[in-house]
Protein backbone atom coordinates (compact mmCIF):
# COMPACT_ATOMS: atom_id res chain seq x y z
CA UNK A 1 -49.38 48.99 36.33
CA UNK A 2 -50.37 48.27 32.61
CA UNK A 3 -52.12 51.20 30.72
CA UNK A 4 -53.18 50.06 27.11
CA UNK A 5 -52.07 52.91 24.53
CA UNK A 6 -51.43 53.33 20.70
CA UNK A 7 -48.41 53.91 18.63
CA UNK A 8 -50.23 57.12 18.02
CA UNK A 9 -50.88 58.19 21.84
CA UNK A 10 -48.38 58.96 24.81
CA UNK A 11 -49.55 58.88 27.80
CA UNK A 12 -48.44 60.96 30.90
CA UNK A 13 -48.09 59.82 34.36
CA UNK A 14 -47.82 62.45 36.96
CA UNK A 15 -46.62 62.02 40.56
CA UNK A 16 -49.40 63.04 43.29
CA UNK A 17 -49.07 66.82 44.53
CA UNK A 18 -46.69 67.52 42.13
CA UNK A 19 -47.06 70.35 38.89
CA UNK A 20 -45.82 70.25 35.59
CA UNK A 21 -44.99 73.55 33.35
CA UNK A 22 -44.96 73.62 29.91
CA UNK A 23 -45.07 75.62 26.80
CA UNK A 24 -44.62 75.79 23.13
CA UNK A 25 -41.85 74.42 21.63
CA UNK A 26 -39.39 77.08 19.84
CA UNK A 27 -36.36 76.52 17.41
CA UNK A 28 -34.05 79.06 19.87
CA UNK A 29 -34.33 80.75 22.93
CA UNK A 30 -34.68 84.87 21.72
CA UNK A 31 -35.22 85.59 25.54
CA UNK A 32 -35.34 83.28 28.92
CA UNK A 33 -39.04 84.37 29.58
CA UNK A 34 -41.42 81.84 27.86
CA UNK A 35 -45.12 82.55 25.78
CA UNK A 36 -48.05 81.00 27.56
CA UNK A 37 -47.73 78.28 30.18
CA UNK A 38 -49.41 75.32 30.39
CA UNK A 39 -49.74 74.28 34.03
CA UNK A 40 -50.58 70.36 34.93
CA UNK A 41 -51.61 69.09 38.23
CA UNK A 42 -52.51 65.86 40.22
CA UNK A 43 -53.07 67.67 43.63
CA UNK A 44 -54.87 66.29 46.34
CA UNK A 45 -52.83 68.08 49.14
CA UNK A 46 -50.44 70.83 47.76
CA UNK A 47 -48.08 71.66 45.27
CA UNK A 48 -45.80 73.56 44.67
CA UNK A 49 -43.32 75.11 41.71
CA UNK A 50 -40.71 77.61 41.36
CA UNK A 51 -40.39 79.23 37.70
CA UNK A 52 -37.08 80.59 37.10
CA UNK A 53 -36.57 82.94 34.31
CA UNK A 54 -33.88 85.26 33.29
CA UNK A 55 -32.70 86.68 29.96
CA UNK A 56 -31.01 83.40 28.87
CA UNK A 57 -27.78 85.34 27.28
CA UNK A 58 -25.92 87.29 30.13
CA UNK A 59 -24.71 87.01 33.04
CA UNK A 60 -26.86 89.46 34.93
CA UNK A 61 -28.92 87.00 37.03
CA UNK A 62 -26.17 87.61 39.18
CA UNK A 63 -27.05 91.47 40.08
CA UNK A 64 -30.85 90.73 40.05
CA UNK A 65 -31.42 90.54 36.28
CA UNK A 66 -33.87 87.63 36.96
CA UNK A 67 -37.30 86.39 37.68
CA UNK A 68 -38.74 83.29 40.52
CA UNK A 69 -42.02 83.12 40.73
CA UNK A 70 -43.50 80.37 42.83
CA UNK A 71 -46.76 78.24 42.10
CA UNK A 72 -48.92 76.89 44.81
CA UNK A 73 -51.99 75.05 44.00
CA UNK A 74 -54.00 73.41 47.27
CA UNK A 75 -56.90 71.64 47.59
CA UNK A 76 -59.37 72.57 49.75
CA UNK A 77 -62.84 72.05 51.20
CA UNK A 78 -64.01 74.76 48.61
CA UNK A 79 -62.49 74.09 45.61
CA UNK A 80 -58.73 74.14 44.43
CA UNK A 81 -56.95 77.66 45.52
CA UNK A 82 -54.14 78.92 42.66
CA UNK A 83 -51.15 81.30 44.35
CA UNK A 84 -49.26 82.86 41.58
CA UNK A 85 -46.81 84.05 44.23
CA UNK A 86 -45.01 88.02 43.89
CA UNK A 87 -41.83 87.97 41.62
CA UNK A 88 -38.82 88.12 43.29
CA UNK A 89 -36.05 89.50 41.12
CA UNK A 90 -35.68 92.09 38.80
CA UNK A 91 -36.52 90.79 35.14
CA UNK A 92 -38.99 92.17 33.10
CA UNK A 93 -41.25 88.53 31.56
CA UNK A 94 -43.36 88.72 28.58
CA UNK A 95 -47.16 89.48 28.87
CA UNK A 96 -48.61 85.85 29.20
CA UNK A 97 -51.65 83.44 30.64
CA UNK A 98 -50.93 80.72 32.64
CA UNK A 99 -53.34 77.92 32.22
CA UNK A 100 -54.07 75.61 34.72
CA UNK A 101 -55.53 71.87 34.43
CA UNK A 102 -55.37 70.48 38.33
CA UNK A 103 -57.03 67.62 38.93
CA UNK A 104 -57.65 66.69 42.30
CA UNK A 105 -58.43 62.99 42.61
CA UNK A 106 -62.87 63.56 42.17
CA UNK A 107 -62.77 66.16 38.91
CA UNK A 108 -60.82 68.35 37.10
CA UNK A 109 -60.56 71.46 37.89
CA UNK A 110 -59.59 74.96 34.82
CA UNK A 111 -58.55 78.15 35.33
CA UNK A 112 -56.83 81.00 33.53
CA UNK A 113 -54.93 83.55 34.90
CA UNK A 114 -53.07 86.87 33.43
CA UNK A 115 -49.50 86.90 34.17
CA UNK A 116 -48.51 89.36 36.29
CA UNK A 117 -45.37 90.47 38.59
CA UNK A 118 -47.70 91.25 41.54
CA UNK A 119 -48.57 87.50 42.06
CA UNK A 120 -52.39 86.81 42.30
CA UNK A 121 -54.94 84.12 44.20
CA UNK A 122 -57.87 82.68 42.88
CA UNK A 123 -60.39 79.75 44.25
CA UNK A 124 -62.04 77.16 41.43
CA UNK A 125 -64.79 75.63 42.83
């Protein structure tokens, strides 16, 4: 495949049913739990993603101390259905949104969710 692109552009190939997490860029890690995440996906099945987090200093992770929260975006006959999954683990992660971009193959599909250690569901249509 050839795709035409400037010095001044990078473009970003993706793997089908797969997610990609990002977030701003920092000079250190003060804690293991990140800002705002950025949430990418080509997903015309399923996909899925575990986010690990824990306080990126300690060894406590290994009583608990930590955070796995798992991502699973499907497409369906309605729309595209987000699963922010319930924490497992112990660690406390910053207030945040997680921002989603999913494109499914026909459109692209946004949604923006509030954080939370409870897990939550949503369908975009």
């Amino acid at each position: 495949m050839w795709v035409s692109a400037p010095l001044d552009t990078i473009p970003h190939f993706q793997r089908r049913d797969t997610l990609l997490v990002t977030t701003a860029s920092t000079q250190y890690a003060e804690s293991g739990s990140w800002g705002d995440l950025h949430i990418t996906g080509f997903v015309e099945e399923r996909a899925e993603f575990d986010l690990y987090e824990d306080d990126g200093f300690t060894y406590a992770y290994e009583t608990g101390e930590y955070s796995i929260k798992k991502l699973v975006v499907t497409n369906t006959h309605d729309g595209i259905r987000i699963e922010v999954r319930p924490q497992k683990g112990t660690f406390i992660c910053k207030e945040r949104m997680l921002s989603f971009k999913i494109y499914n193959g026909s459109g692209l599909h946004e949604a923006k969710i509030s954080d939370s250690p409870a897990g939550c569901e949503i369908l975009v249509e």
